[in-house]
PDB file of N, CA and C in Angstrom:
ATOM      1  N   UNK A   1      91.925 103.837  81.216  1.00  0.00           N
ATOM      2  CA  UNK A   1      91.599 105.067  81.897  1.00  0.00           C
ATOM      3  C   UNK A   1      92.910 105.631  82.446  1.00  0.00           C
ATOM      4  N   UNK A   2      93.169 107.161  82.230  1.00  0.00           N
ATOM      5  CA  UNK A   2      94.450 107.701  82.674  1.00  0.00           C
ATOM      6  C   UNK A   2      93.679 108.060  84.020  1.00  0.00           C
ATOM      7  N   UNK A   3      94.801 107.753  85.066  1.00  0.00           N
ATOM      8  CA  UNK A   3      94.891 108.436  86.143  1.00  0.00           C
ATOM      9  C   UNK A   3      96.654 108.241  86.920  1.00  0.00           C
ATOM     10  N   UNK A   4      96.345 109.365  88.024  1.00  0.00           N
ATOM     11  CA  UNK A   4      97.420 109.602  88.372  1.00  0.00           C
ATOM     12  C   UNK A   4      97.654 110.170  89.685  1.00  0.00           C
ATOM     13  N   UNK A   5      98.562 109.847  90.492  1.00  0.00           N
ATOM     14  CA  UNK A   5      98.723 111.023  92.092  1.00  0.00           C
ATOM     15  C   UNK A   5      99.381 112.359  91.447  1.00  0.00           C
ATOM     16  N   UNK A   6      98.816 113.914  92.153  1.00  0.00           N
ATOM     17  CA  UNK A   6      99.380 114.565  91.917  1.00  0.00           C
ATOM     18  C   UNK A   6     100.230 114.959  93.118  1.00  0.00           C
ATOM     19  N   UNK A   7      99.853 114.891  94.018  1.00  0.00           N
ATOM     20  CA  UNK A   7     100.327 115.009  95.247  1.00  0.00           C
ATOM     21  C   UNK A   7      99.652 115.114  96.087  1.00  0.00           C
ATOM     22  N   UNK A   8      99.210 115.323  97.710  1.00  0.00           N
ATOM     23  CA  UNK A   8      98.361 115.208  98.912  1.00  0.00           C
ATOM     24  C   UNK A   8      97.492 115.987  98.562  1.00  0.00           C
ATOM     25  N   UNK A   9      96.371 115.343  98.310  1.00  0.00           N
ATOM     26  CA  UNK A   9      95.019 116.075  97.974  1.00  0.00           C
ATOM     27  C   UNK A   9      94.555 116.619  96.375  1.00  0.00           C
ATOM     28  N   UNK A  10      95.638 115.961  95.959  1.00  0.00           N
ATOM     29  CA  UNK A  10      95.066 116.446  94.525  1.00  0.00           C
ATOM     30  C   UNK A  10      95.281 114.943  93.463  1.00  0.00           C
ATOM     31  N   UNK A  11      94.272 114.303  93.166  1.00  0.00           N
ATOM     32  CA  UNK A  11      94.679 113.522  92.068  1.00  0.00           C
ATOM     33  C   UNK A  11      94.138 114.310  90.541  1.00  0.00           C
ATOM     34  N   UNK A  12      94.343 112.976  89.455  1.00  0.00           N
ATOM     35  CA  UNK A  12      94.387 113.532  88.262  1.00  0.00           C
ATOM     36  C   UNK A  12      93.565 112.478  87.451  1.00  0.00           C
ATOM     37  N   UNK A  13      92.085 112.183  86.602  1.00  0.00           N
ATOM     38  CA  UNK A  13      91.719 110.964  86.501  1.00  0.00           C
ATOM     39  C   UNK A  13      91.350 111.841  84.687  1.00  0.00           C
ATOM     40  N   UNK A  14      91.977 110.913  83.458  1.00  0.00           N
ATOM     41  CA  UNK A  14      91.295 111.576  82.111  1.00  0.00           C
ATOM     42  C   UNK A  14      91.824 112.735  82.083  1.00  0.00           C
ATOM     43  N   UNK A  15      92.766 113.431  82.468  1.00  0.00           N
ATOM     44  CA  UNK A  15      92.937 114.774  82.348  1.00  0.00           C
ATOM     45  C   UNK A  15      92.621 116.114  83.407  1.00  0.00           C
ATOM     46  N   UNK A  16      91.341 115.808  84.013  1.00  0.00           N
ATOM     47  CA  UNK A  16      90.550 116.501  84.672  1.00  0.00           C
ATOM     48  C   UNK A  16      91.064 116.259  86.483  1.00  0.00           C
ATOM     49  N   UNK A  17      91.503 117.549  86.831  1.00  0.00           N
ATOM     50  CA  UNK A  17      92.339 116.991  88.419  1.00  0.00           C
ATOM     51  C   UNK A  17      91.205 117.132  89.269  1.00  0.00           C
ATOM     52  N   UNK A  18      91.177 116.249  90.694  1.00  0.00           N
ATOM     53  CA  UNK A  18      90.274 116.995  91.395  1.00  0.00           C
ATOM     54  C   UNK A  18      91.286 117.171  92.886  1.00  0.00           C
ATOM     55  N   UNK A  19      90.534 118.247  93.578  1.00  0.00           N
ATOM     56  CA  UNK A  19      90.904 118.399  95.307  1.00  0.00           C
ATOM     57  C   UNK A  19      89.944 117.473  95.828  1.00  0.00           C
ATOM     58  N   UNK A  20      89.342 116.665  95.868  1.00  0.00           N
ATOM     59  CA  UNK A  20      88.337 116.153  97.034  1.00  0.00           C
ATOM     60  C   UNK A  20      88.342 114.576  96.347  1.00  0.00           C
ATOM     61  N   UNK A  21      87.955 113.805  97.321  1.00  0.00           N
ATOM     62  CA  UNK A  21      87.315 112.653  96.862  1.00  0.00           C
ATOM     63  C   UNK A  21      86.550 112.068  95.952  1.00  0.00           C
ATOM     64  N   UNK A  22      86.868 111.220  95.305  1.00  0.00           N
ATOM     65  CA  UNK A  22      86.331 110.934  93.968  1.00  0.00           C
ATOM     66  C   UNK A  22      85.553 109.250  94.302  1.00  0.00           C
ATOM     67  N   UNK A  23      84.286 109.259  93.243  1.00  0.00           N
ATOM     68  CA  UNK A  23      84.072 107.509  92.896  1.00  0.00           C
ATOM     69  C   UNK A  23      83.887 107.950  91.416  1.00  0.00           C
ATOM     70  N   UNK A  24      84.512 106.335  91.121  1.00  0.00           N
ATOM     71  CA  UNK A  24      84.670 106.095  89.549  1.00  0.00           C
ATOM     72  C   UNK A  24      83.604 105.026  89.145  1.00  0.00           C
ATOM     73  N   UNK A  25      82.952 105.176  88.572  1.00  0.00           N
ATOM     74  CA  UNK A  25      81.227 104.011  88.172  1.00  0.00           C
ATOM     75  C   UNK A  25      81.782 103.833  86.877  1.00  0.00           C
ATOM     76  N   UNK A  26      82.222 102.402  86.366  1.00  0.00           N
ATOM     77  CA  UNK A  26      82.717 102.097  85.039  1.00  0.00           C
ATOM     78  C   UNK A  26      82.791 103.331  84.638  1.00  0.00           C
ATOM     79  N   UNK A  27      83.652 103.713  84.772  1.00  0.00           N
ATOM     80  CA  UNK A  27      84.637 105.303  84.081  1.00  0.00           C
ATOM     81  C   UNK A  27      83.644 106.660  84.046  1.00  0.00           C
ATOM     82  N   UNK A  28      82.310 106.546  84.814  1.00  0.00           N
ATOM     83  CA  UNK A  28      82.038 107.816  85.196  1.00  0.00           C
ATOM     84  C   UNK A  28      82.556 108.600  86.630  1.00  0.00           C
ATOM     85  N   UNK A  29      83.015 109.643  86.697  1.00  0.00           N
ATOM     86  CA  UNK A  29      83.904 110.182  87.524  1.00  0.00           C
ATOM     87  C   UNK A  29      82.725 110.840  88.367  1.00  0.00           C
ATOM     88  N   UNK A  30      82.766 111.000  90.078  1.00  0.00           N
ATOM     89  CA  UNK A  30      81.675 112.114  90.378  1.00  0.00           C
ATOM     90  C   UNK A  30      81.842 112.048  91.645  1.00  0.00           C
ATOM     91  N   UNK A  31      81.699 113.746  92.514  1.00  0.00           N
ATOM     92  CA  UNK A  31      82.039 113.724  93.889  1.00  0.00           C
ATOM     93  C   UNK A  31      81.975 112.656  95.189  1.00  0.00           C
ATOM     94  N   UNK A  32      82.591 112.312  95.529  1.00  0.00           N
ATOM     95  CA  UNK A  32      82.226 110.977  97.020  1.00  0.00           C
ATOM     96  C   UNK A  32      81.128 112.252  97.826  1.00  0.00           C
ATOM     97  N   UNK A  33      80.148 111.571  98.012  1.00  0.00           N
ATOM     98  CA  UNK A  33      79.284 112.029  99.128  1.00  0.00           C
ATOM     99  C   UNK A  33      79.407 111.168 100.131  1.00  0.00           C
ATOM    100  N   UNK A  34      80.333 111.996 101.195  1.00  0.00           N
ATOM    101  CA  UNK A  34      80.882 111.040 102.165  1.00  0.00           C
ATOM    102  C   UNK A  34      79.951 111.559 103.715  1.00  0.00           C
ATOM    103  N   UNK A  35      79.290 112.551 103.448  1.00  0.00           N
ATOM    104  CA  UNK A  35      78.434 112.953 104.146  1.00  0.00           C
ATOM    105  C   UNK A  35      77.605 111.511 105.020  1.00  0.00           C
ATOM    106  N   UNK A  36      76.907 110.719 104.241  1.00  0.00           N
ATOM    107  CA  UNK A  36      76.390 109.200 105.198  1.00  0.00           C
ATOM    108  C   UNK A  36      77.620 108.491 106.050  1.00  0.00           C
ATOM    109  N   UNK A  37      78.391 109.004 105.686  1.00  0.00           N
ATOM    110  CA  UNK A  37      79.200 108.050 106.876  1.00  0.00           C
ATOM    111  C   UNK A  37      80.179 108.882 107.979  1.00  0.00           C
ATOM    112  N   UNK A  38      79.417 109.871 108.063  1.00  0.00           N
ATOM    113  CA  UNK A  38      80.558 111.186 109.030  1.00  0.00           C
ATOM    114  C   UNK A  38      79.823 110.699 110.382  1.00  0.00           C
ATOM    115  N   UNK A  39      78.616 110.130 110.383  1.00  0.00           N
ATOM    116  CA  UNK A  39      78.425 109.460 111.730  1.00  0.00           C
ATOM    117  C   UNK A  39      79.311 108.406 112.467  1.00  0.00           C
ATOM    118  N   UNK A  40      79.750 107.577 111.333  1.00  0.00           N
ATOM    119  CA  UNK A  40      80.604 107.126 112.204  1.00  0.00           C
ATOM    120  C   UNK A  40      82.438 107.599 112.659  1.00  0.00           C
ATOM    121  N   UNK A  41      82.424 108.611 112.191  1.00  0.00           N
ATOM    122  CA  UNK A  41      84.169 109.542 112.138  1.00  0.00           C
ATOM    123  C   UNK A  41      84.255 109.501 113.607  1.00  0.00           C
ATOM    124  N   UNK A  42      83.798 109.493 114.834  1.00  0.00           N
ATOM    125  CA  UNK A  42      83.994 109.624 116.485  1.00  0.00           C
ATOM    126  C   UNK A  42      84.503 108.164 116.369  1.00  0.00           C
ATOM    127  N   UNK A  43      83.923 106.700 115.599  1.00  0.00           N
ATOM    128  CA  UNK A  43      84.540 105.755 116.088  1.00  0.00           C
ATOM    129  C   UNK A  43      85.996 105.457 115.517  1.00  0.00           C
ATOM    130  N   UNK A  44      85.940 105.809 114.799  1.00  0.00           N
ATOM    131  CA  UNK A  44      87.229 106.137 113.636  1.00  0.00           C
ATOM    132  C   UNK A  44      88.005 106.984 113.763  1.00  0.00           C
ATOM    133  N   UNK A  45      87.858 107.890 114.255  1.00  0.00           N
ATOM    134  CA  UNK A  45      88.830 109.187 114.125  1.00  0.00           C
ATOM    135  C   UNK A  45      89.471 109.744 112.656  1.00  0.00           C
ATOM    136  N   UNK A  46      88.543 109.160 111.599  1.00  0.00           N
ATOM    137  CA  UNK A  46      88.323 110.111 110.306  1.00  0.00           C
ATOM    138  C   UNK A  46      86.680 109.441 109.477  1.00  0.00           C
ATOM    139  N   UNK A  47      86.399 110.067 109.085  1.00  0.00           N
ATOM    140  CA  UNK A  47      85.791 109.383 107.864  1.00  0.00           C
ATOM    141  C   UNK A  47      85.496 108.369 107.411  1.00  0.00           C
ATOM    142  N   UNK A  48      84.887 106.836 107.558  1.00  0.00           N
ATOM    143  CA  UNK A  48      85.462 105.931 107.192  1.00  0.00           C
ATOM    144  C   UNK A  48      84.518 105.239 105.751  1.00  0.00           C
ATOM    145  N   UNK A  49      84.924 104.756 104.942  1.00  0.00           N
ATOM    146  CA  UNK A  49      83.926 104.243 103.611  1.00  0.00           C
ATOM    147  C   UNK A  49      82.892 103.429 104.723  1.00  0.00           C
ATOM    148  N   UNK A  50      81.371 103.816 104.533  1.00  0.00           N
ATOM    149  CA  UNK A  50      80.545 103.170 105.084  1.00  0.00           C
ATOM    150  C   UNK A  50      79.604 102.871 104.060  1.00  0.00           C
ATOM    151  N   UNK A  51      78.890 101.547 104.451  1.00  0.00           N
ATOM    152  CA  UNK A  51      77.841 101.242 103.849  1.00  0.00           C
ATOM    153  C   UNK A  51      76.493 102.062 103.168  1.00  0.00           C
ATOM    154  N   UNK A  52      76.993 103.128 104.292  1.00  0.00           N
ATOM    155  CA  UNK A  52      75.576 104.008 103.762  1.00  0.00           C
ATOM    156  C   UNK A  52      76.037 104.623 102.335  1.00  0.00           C
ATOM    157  N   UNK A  53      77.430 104.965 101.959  1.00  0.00           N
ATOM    158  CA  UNK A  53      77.378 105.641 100.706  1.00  0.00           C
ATOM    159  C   UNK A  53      76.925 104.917  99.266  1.00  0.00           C
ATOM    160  N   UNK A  54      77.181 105.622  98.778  1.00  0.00           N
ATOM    161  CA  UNK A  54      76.294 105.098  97.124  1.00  0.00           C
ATOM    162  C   UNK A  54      78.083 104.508  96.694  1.00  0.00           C
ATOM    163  N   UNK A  55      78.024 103.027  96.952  1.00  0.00           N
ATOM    164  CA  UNK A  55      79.590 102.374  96.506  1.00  0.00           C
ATOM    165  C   UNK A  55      79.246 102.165  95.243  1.00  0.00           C
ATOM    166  N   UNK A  56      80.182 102.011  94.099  1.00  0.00           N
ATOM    167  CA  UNK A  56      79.910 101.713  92.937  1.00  0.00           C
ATOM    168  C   UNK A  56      80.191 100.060  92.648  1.00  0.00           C
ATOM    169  N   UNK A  57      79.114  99.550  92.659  1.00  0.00           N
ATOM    170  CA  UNK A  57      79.119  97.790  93.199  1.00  0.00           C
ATOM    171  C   UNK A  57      79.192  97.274  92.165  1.00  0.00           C
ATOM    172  N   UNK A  58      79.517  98.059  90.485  1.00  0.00           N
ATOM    173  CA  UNK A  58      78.605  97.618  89.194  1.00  0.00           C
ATOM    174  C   UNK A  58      79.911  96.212  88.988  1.00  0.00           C
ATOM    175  N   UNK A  59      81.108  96.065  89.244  1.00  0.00           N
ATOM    176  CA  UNK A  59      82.355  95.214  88.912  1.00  0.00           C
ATOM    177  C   UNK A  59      82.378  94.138  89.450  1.00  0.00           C
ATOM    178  N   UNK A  60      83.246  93.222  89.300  1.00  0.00           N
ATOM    179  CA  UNK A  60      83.793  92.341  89.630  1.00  0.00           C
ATOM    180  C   UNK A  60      85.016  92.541  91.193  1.00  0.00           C
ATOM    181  N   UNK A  61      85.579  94.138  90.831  1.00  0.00           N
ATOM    182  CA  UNK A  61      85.735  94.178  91.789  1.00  0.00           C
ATOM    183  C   UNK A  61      85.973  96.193  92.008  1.00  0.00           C
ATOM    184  N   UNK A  62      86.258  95.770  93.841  1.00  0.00           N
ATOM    185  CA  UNK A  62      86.115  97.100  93.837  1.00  0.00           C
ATOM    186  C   UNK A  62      87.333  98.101  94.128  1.00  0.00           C
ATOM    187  N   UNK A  63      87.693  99.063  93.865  1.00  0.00           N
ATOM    188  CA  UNK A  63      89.004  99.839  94.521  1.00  0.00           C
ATOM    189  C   UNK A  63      88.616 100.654  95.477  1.00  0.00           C
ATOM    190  N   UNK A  64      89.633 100.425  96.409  1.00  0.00           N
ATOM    191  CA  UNK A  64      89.507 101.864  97.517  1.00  0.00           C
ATOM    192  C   UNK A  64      91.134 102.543  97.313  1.00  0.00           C
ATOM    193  N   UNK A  65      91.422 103.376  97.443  1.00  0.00           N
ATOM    194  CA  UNK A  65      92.037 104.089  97.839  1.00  0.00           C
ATOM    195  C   UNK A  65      91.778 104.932  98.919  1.00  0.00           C
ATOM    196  N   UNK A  66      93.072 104.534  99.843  1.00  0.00           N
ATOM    197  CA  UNK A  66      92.285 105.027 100.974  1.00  0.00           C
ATOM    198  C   UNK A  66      93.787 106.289 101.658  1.00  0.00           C
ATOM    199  N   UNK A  67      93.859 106.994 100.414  1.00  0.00           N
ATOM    200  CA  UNK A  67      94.599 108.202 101.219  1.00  0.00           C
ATOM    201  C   UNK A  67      95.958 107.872 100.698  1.00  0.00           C
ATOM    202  N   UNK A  68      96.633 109.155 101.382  1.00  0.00           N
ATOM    203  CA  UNK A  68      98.301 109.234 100.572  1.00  0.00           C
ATOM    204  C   UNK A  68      99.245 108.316 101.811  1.00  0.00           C
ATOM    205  N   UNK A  69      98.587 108.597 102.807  1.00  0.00           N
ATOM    206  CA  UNK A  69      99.556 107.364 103.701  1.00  0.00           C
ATOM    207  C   UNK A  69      98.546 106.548 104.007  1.00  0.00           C
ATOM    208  N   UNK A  70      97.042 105.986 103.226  1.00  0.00           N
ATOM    209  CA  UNK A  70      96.827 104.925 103.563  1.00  0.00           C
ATOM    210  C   UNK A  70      95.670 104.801 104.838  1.00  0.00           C
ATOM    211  N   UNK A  71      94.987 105.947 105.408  1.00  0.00           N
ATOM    212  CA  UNK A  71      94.846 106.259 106.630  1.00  0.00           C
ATOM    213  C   UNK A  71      92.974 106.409 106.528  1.00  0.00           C
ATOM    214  N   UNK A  72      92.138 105.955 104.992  1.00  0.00           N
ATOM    215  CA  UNK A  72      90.780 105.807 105.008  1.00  0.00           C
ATOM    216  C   UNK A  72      90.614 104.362 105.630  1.00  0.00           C
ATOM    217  N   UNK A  73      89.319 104.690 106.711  1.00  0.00           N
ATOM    218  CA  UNK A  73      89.234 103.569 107.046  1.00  0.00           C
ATOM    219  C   UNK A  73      87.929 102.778 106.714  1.00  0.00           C
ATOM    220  N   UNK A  74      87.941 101.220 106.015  1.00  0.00           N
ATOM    221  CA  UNK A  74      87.133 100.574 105.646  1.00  0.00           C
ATOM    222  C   UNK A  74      86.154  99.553 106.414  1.00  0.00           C
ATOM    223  N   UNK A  75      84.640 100.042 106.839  1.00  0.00           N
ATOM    224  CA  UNK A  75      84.308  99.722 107.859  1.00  0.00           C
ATOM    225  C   UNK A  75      83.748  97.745 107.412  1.00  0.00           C
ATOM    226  N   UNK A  76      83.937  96.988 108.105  1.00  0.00           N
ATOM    227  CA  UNK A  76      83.710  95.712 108.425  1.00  0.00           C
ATOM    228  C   UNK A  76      82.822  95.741 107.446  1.00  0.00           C
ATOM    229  N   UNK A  77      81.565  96.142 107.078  1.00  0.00           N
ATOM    230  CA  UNK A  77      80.560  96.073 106.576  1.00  0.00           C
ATOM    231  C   UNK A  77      80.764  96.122 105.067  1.00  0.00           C
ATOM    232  N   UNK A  78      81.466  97.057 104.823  1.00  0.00           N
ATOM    233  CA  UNK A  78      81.748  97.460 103.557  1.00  0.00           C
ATOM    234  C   UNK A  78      82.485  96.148 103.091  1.00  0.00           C
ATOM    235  N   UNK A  79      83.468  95.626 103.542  1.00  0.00           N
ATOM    236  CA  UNK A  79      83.998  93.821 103.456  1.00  0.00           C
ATOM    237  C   UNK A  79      82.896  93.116 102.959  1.00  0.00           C
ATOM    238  N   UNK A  80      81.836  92.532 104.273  1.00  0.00           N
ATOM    239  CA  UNK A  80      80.899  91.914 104.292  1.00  0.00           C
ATOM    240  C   UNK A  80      80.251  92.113 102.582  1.00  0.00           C
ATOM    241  N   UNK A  81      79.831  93.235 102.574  1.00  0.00           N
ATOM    242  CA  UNK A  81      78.803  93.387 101.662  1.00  0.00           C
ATOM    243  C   UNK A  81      79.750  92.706  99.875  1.00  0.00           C
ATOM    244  N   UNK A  82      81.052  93.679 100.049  1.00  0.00           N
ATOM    245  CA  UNK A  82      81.775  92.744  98.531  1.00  0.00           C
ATOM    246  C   UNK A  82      81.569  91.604  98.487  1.00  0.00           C
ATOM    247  N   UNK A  83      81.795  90.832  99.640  1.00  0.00           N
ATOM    248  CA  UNK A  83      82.088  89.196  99.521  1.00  0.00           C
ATOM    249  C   UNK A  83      81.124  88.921  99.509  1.00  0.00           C
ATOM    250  N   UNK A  84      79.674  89.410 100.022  1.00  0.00           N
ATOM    251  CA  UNK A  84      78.451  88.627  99.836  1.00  0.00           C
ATOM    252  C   UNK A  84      78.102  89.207  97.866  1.00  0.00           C
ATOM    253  N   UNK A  85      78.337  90.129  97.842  1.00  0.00           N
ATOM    254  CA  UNK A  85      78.145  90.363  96.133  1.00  0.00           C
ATOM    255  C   UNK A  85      79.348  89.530  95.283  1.00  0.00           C
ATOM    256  N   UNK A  86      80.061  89.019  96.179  1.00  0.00           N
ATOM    257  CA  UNK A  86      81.186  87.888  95.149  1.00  0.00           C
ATOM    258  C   UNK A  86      82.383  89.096  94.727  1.00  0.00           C
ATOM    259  N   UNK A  87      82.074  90.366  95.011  1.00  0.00           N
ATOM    260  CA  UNK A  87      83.408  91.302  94.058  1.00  0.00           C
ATOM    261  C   UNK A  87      84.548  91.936  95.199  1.00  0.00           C
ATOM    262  N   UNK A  88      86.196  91.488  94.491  1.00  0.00           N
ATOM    263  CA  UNK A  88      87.149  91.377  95.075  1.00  0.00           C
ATOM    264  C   UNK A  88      87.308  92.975  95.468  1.00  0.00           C
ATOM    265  N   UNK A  89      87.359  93.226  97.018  1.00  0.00           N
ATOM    266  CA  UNK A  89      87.765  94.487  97.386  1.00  0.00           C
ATOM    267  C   UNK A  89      89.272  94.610  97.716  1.00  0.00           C
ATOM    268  N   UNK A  90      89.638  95.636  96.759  1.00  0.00           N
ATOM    269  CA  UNK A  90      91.263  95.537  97.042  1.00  0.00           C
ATOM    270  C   UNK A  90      91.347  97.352  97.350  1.00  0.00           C
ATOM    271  N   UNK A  91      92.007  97.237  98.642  1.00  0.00           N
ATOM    272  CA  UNK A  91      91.648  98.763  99.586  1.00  0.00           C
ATOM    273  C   UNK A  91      93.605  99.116  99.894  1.00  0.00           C
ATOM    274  N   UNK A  92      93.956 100.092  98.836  1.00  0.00           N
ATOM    275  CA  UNK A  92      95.423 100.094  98.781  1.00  0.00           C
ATOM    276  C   UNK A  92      95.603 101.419  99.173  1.00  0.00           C
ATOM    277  N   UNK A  93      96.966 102.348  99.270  1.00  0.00           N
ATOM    278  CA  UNK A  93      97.056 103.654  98.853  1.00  0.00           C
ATOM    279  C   UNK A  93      96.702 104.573  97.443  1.00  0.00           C
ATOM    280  N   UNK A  94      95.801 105.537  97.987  1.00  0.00           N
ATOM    281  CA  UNK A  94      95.633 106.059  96.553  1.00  0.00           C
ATOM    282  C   UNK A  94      96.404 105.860  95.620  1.00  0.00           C
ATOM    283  N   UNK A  95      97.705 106.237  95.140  1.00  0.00           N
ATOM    284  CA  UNK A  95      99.001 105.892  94.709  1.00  0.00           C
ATOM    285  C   UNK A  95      98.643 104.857  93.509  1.00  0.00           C
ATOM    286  N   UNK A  96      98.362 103.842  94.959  1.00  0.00           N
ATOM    287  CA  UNK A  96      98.603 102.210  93.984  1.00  0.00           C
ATOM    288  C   UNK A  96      97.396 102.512  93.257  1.00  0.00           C
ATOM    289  N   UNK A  97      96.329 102.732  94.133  1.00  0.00           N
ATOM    290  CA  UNK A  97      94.829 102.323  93.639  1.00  0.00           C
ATOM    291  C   UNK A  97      94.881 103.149  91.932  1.00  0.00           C
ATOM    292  N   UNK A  98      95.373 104.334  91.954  1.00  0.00           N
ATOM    293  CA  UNK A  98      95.894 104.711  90.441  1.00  0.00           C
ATOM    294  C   UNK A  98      96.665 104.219  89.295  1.00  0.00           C
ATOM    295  N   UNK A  99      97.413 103.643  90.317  1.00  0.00           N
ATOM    296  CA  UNK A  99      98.075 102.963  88.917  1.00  0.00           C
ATOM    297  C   UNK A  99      97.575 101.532  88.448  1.00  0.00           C
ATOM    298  N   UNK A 100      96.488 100.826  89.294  1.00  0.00           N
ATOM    299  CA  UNK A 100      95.805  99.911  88.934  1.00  0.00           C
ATOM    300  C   UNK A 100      95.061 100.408  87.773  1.00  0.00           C
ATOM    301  N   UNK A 101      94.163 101.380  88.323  1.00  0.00           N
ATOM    302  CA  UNK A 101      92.931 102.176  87.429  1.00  0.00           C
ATOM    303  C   UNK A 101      93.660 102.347  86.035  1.00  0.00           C
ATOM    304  N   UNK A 102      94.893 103.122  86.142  1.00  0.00           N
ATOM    305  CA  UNK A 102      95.612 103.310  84.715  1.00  0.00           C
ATOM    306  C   UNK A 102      96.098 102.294  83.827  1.00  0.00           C
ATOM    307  N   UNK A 103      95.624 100.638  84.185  1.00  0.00           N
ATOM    308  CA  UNK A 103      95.837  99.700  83.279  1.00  0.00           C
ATOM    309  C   UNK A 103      94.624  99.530  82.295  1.00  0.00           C
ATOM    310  N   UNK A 104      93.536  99.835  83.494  1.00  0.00           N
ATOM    311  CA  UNK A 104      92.379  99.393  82.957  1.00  0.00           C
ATOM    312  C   UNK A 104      91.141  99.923  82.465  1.00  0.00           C
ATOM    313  N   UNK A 105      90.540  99.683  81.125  1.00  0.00           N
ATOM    314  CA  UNK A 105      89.689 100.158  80.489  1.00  0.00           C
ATOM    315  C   UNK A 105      88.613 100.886  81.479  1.00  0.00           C
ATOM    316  N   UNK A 106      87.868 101.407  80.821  1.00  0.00           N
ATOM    317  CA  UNK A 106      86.943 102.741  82.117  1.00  0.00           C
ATOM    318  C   UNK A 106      85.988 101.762  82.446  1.00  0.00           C
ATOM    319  N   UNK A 107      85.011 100.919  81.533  1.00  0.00           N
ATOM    320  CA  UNK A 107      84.156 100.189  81.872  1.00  0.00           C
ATOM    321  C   UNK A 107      84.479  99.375  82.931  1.00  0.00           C
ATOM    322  N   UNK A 108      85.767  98.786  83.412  1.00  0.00           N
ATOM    323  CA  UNK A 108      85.600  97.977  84.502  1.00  0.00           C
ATOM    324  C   UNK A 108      86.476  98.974  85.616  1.00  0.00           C
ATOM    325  N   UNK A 109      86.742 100.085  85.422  1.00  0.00           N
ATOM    326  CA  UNK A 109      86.998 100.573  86.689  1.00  0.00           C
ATOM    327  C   UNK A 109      85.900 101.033  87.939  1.00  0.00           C
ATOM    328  N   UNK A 110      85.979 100.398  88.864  1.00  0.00           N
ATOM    329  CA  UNK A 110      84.549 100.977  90.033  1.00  0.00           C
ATOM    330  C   UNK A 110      85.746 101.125  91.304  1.00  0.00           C
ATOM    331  N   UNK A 111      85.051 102.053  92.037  1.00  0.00           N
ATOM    332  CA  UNK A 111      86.540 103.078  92.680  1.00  0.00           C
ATOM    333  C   UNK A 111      86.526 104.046  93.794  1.00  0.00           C
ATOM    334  N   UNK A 112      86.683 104.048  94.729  1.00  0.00           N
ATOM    335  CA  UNK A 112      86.531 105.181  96.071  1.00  0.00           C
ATOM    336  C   UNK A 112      88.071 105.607  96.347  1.00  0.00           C
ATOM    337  N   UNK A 113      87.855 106.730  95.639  1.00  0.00           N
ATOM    338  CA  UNK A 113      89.410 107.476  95.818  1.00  0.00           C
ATOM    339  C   UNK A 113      89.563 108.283  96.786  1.00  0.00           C
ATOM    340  N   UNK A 114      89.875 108.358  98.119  1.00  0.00           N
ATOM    341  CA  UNK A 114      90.450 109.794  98.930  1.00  0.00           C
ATOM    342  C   UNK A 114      91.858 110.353  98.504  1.00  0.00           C
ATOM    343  N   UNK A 115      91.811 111.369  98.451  1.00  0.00           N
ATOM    344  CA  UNK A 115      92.454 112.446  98.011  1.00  0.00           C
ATOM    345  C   UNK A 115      93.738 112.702  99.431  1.00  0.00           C
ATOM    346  N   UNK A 116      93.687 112.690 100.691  1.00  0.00           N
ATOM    347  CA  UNK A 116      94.150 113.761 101.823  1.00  0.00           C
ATOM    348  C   UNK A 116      94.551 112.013 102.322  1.00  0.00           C
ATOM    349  N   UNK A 117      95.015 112.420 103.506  1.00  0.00           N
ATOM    350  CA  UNK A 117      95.599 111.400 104.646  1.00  0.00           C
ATOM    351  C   UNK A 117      96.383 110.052 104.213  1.00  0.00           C
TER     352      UNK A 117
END
């Protein structure tokens, strides 16, 4: 799967760029509805990947990208829940989390990309 940083707020995944947050479901691409977890943004002071969203759990393991300096925050739960499903959560800078994705075939990419921070 090609992907790529384009710069703050814009990545690039297959060709197709987006402005906003992305999840990748074995290489289907489709908006983050980050809407379930804006309840907790007062404890966080942004956004943070919460349990309530639709994570793409289908892998072995999971990617976060969590922003251009790194700054999505991954709530305890969201931990909990990989390790009780056995799949390795590796929560890097968008950046990296791309150039992981760009080794690997679409079927095993599963993926929470932020775009901003």
């Amino acid at each position: 799967m090609e992907a790529r940083w384009i710069g703050f707020g814009e990545i690039e995944v297959d060709g197709v760029r987006y402005g906003h947050d992305v999840v990748i479901d074995g290489g289907a691409v489709r908006k983050r509805a980050k809407k379930p977890s804006k309840a907790f943004r007062g404890r966080y002071g942004h956004t943070p990947l919460s349990i309530a969203e639709a994570i793409p759990w289908g892998g072995t393991r999971l990617l976060v990208g969590t922003g251009a300096h790194g700054s999505l925050p991954v709530m305890p739960e969201v931990e909990a829940e990989a390790a009780r499903r056995g799949i390795e959560l590796v929560a890097v800078p968008t950046a990296q989390a791309l150039a992981l994705i760009d080794t690997l075939p679409p079927a095993e990419v599963h993926a929470v990309l932020h775009v901003t921070c």
